[in-house]
PDB file of N, CA and C in Angstrom:
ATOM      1  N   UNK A   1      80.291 107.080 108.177  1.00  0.00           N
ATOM      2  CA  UNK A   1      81.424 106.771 109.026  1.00  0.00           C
ATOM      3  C   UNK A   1      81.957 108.080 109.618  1.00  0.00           C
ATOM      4  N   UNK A   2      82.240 107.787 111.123  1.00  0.00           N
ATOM      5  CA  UNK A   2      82.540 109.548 111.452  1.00  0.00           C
ATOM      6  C   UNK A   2      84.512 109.107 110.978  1.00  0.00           C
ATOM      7  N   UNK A   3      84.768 110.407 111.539  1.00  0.00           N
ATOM      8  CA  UNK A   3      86.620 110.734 111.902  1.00  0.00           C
ATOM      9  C   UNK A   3      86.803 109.742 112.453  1.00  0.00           C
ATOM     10  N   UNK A   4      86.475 109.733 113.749  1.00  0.00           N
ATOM     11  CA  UNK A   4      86.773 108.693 115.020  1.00  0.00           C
ATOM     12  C   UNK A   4      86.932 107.156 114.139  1.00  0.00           C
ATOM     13  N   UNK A   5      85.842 106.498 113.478  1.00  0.00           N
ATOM     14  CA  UNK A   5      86.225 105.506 112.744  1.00  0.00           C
ATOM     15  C   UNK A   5      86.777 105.424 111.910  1.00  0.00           C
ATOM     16  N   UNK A   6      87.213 105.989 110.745  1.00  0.00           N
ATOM     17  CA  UNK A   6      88.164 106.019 110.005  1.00  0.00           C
ATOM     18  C   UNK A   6      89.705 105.886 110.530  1.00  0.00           C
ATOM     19  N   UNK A   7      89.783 106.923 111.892  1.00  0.00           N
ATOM     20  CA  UNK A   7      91.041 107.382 112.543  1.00  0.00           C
ATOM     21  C   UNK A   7      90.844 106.012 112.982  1.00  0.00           C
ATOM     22  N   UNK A   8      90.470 104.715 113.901  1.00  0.00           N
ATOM     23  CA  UNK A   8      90.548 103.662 114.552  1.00  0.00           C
ATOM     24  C   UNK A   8      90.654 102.220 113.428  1.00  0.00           C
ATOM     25  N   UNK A   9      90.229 102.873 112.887  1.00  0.00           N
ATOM     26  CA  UNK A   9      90.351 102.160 111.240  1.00  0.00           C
ATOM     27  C   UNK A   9      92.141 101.799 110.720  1.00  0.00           C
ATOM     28  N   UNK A  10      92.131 102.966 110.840  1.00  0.00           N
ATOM     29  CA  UNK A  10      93.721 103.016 110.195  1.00  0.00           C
ATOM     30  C   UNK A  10      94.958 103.085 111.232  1.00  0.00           C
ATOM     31  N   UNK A  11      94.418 103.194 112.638  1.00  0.00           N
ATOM     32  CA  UNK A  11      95.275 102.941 113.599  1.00  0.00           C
ATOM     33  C   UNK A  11      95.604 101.652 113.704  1.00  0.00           C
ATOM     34  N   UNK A  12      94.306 100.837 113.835  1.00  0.00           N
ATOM     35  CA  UNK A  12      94.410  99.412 113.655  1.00  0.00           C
ATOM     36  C   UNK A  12      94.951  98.634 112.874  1.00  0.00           C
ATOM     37  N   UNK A  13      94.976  99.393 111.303  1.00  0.00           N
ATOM     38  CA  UNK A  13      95.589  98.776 110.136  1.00  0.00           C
ATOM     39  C   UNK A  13      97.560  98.834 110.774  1.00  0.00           C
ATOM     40  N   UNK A  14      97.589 100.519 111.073  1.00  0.00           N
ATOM     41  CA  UNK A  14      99.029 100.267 111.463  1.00  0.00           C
ATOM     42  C   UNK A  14      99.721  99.776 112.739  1.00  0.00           C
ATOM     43  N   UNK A  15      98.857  99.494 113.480  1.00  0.00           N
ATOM     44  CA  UNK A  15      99.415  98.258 114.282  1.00  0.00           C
ATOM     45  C   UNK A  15      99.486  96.858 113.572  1.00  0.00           C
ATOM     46  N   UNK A  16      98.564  96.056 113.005  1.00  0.00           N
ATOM     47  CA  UNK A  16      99.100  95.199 112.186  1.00  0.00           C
ATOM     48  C   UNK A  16     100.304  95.160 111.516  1.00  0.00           C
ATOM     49  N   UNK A  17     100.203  96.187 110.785  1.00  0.00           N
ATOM     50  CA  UNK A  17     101.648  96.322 109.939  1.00  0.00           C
ATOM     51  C   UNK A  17     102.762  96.160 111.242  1.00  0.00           C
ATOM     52  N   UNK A  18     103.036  97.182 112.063  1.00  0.00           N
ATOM     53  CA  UNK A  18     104.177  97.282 112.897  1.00  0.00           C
ATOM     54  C   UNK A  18     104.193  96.061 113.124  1.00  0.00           C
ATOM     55  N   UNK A  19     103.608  95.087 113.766  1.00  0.00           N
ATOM     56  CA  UNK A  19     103.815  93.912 114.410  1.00  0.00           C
ATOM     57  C   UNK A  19     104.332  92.622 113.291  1.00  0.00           C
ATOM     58  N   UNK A  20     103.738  92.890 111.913  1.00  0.00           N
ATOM     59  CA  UNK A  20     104.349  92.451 111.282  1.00  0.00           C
ATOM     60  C   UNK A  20     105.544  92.241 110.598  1.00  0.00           C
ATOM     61  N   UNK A  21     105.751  93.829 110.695  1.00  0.00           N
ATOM     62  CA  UNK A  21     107.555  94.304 110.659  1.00  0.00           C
ATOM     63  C   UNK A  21     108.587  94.066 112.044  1.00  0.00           C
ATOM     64  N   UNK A  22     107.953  93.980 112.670  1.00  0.00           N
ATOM     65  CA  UNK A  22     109.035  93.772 113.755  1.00  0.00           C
ATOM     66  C   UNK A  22     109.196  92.245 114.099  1.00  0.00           C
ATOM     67  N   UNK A  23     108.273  91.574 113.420  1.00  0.00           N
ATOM     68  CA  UNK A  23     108.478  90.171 113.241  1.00  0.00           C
ATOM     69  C   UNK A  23     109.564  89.763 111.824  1.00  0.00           C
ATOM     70  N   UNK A  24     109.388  90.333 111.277  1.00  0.00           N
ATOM     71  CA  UNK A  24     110.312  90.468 109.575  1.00  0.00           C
ATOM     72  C   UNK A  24     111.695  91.218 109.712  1.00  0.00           C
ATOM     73  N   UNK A  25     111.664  91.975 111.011  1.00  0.00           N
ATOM     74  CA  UNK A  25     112.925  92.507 111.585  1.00  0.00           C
ATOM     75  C   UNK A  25     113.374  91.898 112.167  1.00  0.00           C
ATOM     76  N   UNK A  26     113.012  90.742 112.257  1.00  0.00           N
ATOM     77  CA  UNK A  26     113.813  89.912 113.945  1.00  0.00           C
ATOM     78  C   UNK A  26     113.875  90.637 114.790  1.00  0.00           C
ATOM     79  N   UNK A  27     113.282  91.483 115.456  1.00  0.00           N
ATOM     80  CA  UNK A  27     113.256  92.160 116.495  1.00  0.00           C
ATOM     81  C   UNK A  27     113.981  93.337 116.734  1.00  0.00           C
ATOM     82  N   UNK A  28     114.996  93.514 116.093  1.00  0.00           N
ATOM     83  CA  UNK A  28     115.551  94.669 116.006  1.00  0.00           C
ATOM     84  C   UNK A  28     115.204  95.683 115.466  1.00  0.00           C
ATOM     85  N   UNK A  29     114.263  96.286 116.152  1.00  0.00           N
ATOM     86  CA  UNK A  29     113.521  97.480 115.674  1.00  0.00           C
ATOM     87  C   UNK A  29     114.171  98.507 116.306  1.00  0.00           C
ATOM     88  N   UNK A  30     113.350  99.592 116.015  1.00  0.00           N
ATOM     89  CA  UNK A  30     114.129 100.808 116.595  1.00  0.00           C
ATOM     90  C   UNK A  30     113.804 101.302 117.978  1.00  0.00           C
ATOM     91  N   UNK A  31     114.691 102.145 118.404  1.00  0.00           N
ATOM     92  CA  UNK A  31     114.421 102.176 120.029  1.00  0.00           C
ATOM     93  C   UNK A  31     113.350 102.872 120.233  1.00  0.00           C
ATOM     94  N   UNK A  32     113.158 102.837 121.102  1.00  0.00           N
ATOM     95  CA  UNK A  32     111.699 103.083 121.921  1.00  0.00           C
ATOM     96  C   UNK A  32     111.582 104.328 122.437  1.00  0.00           C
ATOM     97  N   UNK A  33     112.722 104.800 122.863  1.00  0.00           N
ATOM     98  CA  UNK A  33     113.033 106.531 122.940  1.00  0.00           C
ATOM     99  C   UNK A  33     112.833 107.041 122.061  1.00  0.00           C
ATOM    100  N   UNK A  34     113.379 107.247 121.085  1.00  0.00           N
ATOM    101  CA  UNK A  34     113.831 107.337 119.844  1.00  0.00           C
ATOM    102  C   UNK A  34     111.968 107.467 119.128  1.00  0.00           C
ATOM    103  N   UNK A  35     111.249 106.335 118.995  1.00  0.00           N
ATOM    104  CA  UNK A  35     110.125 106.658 118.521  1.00  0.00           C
ATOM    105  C   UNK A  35     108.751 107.338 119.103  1.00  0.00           C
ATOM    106  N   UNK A  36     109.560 107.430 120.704  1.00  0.00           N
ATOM    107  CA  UNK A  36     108.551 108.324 122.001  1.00  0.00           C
ATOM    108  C   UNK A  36     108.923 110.037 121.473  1.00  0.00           C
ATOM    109  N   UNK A  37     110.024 109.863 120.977  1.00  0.00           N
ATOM    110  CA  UNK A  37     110.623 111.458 120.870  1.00  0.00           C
ATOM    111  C   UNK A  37     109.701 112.053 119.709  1.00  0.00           C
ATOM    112  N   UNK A  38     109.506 111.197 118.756  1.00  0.00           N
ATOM    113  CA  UNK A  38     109.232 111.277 117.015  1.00  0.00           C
ATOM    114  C   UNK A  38     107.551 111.411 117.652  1.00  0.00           C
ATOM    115  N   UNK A  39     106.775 110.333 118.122  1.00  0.00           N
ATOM    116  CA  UNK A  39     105.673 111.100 118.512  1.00  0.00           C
ATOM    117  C   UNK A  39     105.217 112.024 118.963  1.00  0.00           C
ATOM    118  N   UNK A  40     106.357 112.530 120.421  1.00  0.00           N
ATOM    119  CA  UNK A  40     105.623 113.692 120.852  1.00  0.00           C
ATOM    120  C   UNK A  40     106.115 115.021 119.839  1.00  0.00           C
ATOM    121  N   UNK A  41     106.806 114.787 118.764  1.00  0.00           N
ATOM    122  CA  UNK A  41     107.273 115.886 118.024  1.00  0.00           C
ATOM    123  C   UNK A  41     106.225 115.642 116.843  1.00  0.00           C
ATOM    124  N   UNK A  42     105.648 115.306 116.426  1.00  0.00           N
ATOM    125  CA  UNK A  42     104.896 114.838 115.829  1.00  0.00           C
ATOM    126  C   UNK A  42     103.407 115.406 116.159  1.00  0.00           C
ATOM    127  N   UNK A  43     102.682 114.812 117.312  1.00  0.00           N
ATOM    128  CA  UNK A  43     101.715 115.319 117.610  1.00  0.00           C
ATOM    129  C   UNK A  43     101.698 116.743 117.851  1.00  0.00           C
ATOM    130  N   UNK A  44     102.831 117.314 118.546  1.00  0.00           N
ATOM    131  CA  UNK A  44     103.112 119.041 118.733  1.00  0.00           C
ATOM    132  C   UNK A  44     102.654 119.680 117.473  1.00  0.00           C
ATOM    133  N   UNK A  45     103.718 119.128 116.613  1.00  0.00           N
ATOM    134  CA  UNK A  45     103.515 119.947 114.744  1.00  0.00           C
ATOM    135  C   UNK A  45     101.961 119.689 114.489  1.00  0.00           C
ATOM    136  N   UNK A  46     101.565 118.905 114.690  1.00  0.00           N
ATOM    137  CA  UNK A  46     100.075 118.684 114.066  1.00  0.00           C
ATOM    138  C   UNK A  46      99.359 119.643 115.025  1.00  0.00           C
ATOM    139  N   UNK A  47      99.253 119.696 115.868  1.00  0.00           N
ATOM    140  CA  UNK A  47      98.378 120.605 117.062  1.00  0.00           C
ATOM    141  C   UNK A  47      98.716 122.107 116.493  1.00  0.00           C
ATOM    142  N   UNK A  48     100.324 122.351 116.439  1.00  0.00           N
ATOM    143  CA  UNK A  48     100.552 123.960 116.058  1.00  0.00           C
ATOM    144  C   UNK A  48      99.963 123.930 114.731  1.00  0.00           C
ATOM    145  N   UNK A  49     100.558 123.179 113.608  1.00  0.00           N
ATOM    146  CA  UNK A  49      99.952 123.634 112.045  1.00  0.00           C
ATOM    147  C   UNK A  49      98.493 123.361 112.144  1.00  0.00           C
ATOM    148  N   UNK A  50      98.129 122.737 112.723  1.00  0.00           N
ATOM    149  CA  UNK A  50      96.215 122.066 111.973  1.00  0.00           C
ATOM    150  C   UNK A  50      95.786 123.299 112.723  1.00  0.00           C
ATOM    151  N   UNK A  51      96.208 123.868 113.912  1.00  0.00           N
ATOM    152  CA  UNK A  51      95.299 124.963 114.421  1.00  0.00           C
ATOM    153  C   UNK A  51      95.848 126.559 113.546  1.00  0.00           C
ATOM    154  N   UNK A  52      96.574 126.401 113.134  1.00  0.00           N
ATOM    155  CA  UNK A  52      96.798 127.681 112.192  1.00  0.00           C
ATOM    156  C   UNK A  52      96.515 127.733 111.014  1.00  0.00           C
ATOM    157  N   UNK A  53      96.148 126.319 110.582  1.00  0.00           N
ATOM    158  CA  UNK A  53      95.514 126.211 108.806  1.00  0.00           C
ATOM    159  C   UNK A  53      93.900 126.226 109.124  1.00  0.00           C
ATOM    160  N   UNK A  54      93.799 125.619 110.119  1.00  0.00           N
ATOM    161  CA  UNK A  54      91.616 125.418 110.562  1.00  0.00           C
ATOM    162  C   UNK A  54      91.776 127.331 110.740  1.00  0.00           C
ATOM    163  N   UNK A  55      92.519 128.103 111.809  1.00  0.00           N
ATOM    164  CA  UNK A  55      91.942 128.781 111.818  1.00  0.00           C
ATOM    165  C   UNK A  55      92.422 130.120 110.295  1.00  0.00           C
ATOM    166  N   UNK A  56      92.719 129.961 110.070  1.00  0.00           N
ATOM    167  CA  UNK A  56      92.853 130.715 108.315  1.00  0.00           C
ATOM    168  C   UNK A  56      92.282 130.020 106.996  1.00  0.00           C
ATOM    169  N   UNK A  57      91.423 129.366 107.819  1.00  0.00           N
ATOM    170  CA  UNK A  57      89.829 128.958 106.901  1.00  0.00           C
ATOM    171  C   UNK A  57      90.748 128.058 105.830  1.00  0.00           C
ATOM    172  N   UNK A  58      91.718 127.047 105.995  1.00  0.00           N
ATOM    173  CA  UNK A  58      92.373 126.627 104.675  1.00  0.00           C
ATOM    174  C   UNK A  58      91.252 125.097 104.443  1.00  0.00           C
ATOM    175  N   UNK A  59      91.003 124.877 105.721  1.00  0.00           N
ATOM    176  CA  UNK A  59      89.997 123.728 105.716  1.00  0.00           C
ATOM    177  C   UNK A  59      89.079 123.563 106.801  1.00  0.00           C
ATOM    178  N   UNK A  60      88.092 123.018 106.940  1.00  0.00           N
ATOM    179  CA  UNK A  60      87.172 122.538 108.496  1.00  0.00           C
ATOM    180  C   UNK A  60      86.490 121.029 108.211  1.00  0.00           C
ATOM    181  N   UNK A  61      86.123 120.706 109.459  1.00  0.00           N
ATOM    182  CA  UNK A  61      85.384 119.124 109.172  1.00  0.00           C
ATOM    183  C   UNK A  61      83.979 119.881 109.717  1.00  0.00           C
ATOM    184  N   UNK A  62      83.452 118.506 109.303  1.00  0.00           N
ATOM    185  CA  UNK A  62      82.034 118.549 109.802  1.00  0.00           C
ATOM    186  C   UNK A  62      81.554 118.200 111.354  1.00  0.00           C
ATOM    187  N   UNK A  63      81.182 119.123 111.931  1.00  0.00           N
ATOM    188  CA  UNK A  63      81.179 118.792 113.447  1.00  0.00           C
ATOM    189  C   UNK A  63      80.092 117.670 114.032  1.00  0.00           C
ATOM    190  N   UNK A  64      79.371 117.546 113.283  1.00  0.00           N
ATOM    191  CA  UNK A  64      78.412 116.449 113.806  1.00  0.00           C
ATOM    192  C   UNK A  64      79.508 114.448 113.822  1.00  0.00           C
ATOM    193  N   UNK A  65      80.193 114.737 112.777  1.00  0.00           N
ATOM    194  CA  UNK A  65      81.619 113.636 112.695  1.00  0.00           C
ATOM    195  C   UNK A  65      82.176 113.665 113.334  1.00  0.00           C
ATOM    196  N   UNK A  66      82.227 114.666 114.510  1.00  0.00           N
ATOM    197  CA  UNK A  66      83.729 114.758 115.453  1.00  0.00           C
ATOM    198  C   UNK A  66      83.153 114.308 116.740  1.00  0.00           C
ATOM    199  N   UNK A  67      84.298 114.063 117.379  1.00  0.00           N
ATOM    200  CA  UNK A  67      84.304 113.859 118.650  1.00  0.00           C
ATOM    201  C   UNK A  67      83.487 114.760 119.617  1.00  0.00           C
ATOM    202  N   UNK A  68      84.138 115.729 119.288  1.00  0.00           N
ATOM    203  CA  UNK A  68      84.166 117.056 119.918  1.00  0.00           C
ATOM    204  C   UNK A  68      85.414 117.974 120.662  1.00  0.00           C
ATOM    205  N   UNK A  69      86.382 116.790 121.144  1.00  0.00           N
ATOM    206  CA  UNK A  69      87.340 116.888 121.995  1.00  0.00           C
ATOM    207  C   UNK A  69      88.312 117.918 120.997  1.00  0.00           C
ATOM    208  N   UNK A  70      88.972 118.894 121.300  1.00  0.00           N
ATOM    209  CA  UNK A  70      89.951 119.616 120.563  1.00  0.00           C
ATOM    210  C   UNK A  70      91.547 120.208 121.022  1.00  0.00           C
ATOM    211  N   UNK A  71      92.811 119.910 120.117  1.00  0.00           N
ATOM    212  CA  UNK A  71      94.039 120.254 120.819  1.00  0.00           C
ATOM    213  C   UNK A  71      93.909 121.650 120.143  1.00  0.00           C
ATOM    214  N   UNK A  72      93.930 122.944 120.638  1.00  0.00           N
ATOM    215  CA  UNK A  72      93.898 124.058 119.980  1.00  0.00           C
ATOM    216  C   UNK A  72      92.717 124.007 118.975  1.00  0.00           C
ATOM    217  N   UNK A  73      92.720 124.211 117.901  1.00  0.00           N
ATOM    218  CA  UNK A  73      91.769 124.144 117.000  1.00  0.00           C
ATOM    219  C   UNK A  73      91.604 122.865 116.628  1.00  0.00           C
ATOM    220  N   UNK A  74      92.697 122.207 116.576  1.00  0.00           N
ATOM    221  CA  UNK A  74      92.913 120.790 115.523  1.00  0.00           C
ATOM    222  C   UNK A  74      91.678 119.283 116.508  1.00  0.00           C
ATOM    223  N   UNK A  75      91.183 118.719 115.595  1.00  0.00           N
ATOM    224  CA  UNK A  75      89.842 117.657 116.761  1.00  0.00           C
ATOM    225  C   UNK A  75      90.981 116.356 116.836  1.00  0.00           C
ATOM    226  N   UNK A  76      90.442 115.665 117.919  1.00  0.00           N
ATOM    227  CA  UNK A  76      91.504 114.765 118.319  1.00  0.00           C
ATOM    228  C   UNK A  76      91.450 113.670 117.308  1.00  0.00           C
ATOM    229  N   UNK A  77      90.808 113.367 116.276  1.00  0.00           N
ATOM    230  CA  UNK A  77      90.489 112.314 115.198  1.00  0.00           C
ATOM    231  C   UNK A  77      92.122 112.555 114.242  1.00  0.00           C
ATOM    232  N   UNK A  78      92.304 114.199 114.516  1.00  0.00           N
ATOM    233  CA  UNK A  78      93.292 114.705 113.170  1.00  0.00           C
ATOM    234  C   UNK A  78      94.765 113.963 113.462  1.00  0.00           C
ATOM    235  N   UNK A  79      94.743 113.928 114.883  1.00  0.00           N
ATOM    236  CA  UNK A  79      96.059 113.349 115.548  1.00  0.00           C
ATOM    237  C   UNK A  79      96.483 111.642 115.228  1.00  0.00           C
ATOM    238  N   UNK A  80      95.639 110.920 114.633  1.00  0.00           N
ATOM    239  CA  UNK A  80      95.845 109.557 114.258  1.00  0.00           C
ATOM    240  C   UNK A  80      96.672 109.226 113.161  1.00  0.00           C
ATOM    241  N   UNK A  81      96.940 109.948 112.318  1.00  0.00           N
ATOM    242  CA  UNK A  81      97.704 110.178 111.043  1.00  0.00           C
ATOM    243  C   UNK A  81      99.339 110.395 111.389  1.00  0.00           C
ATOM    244  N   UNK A  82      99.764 111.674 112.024  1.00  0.00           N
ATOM    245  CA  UNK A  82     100.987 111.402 112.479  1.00  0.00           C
ATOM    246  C   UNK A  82     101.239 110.460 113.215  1.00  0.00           C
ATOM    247  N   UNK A  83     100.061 110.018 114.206  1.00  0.00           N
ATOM    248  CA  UNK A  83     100.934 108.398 115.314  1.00  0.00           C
ATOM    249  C   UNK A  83     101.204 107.458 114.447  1.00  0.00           C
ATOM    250  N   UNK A  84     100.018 107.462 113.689  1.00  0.00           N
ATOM    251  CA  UNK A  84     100.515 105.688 112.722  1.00  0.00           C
ATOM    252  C   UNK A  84     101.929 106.060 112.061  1.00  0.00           C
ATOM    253  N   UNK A  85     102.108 107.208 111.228  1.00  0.00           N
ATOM    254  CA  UNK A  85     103.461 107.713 110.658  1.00  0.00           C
ATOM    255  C   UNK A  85     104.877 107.539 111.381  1.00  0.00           C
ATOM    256  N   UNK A  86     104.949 107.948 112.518  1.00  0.00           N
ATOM    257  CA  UNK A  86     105.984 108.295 113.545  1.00  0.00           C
ATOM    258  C   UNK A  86     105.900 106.547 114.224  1.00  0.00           C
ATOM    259  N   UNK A  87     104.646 105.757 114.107  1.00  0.00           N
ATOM    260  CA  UNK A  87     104.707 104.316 114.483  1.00  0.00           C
ATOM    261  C   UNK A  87     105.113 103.564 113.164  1.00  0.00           C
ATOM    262  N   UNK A  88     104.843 103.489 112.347  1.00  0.00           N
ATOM    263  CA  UNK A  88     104.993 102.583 110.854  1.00  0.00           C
ATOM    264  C   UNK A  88     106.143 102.976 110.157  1.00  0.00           C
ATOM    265  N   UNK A  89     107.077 104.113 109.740  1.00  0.00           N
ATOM    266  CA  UNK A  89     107.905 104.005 109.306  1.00  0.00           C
ATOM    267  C   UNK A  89     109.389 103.970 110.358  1.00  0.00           C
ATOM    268  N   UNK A  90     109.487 104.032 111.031  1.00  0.00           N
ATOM    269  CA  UNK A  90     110.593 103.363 112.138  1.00  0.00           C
ATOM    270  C   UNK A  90     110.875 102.011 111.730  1.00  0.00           C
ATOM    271  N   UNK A  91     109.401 101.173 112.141  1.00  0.00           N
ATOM    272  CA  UNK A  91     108.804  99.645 112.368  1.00  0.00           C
ATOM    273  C   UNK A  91     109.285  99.070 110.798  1.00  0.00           C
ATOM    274  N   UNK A  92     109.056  99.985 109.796  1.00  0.00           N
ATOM    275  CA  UNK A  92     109.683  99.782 108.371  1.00  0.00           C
ATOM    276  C   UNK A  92     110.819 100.017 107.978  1.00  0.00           C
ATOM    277  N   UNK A  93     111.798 100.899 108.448  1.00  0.00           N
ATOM    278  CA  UNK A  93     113.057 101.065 107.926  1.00  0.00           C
ATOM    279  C   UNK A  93     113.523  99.855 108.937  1.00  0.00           C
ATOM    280  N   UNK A  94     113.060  99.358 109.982  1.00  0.00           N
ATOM    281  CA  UNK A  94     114.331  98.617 110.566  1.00  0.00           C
ATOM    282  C   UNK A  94     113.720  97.642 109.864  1.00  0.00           C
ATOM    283  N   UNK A  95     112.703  96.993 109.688  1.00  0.00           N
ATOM    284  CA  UNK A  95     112.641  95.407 108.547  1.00  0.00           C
ATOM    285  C   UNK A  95     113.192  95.795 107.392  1.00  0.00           C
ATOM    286  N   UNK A  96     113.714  97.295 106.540  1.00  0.00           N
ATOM    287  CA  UNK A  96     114.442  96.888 105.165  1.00  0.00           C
ATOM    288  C   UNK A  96     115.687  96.727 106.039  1.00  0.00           C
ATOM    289  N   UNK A  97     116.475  97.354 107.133  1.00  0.00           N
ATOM    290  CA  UNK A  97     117.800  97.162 107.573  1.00  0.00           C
ATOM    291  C   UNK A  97     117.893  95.283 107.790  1.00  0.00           C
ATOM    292  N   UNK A  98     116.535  94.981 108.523  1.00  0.00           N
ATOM    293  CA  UNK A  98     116.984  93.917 108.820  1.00  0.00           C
ATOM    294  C   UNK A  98     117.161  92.522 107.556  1.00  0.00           C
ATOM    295  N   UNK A  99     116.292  93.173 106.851  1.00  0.00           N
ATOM    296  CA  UNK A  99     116.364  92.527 105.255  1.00  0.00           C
ATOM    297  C   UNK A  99     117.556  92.616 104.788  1.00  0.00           C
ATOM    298  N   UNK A 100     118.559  93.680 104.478  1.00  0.00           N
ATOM    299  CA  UNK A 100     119.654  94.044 103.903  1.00  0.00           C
ATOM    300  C   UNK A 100     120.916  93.730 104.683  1.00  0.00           C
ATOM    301  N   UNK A 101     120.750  92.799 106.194  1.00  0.00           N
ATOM    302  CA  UNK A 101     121.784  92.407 106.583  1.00  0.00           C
ATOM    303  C   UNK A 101     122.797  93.425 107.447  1.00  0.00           C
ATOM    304  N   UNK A 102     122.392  94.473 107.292  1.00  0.00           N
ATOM    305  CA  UNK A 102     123.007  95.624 107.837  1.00  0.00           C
ATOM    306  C   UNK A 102     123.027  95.625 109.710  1.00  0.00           C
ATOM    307  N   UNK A 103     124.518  95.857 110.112  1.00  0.00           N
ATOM    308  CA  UNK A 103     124.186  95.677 111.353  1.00  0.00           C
ATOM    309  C   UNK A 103     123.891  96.608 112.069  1.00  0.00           C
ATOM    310  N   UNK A 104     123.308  95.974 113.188  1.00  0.00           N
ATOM    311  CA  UNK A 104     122.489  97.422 113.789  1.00  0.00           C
ATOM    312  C   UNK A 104     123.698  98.412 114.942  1.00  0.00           C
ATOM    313  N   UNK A 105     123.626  99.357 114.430  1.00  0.00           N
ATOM    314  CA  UNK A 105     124.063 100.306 115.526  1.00  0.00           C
ATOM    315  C   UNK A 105     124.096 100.353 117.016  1.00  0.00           C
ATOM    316  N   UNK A 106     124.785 100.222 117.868  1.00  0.00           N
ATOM    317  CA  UNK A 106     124.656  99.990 119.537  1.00  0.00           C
ATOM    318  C   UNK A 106     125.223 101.735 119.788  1.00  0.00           C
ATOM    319  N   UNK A 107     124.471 102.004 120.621  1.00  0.00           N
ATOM    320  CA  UNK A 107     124.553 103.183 121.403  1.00  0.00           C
ATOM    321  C   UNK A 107     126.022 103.618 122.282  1.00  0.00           C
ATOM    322  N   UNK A 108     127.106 104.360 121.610  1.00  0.00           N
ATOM    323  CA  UNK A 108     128.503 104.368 121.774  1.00  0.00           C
ATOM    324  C   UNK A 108     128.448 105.607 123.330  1.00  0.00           C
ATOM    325  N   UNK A 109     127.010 105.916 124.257  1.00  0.00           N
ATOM    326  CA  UNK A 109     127.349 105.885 125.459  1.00  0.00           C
ATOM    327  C   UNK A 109     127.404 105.252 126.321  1.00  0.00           C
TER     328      UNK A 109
END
């Protein structure tokens, strides 16, 4: 199994989940800004750290597994881990809020 499938593997798993939580949320999930912001901060950190740990030899993959495609050092397979993260726990804290009855916050601008 290369990166690429594993990474599509578990992307897929966490879209299931999200869709399942935002069904268990009644819809009140979290905003959409809000989890656009968390990705692109997200993918940044992974691009700066994975290319400063690959290149100080802390780890490497096997290149015949990769894509080939690369953000700095880091291969684009590495980037699937923070999206599902920055996608699945949002999608999860608002189904325990919406579990616990708690009302949701409206935007006081």
């Amino acid at each position: 199994m290369t990166y690429l499938q594993l990474s599509a593997w578990f992307l897929a798993a966490t879209v299931v989940a999200v869709l399942l939580l935002a069904i268990a949320s009644r819809r009140r999930g979290p905003q959409p800004a809000a989890v656009g912001l968390t990705v692109l901060v997200m993918l940044t950190l992974t691009a700066v750290f994975d290319t400063l740990m690959i290149a100080s030899g802390l780890f490497h993959y096997a290149a015949p597994q990769l894509v080939g495609i690369r953000i700095g050092l880091a291969p684009l397979e590495d980037f699937a881990y923070p999206l599902a993260g920055a996608l699945l726990l949002p999608a999860l804290w608002a189904a325990l809020r919406a579990r616990r009855g708690a009302p949701v916050e409206e935007d006081a601008s």
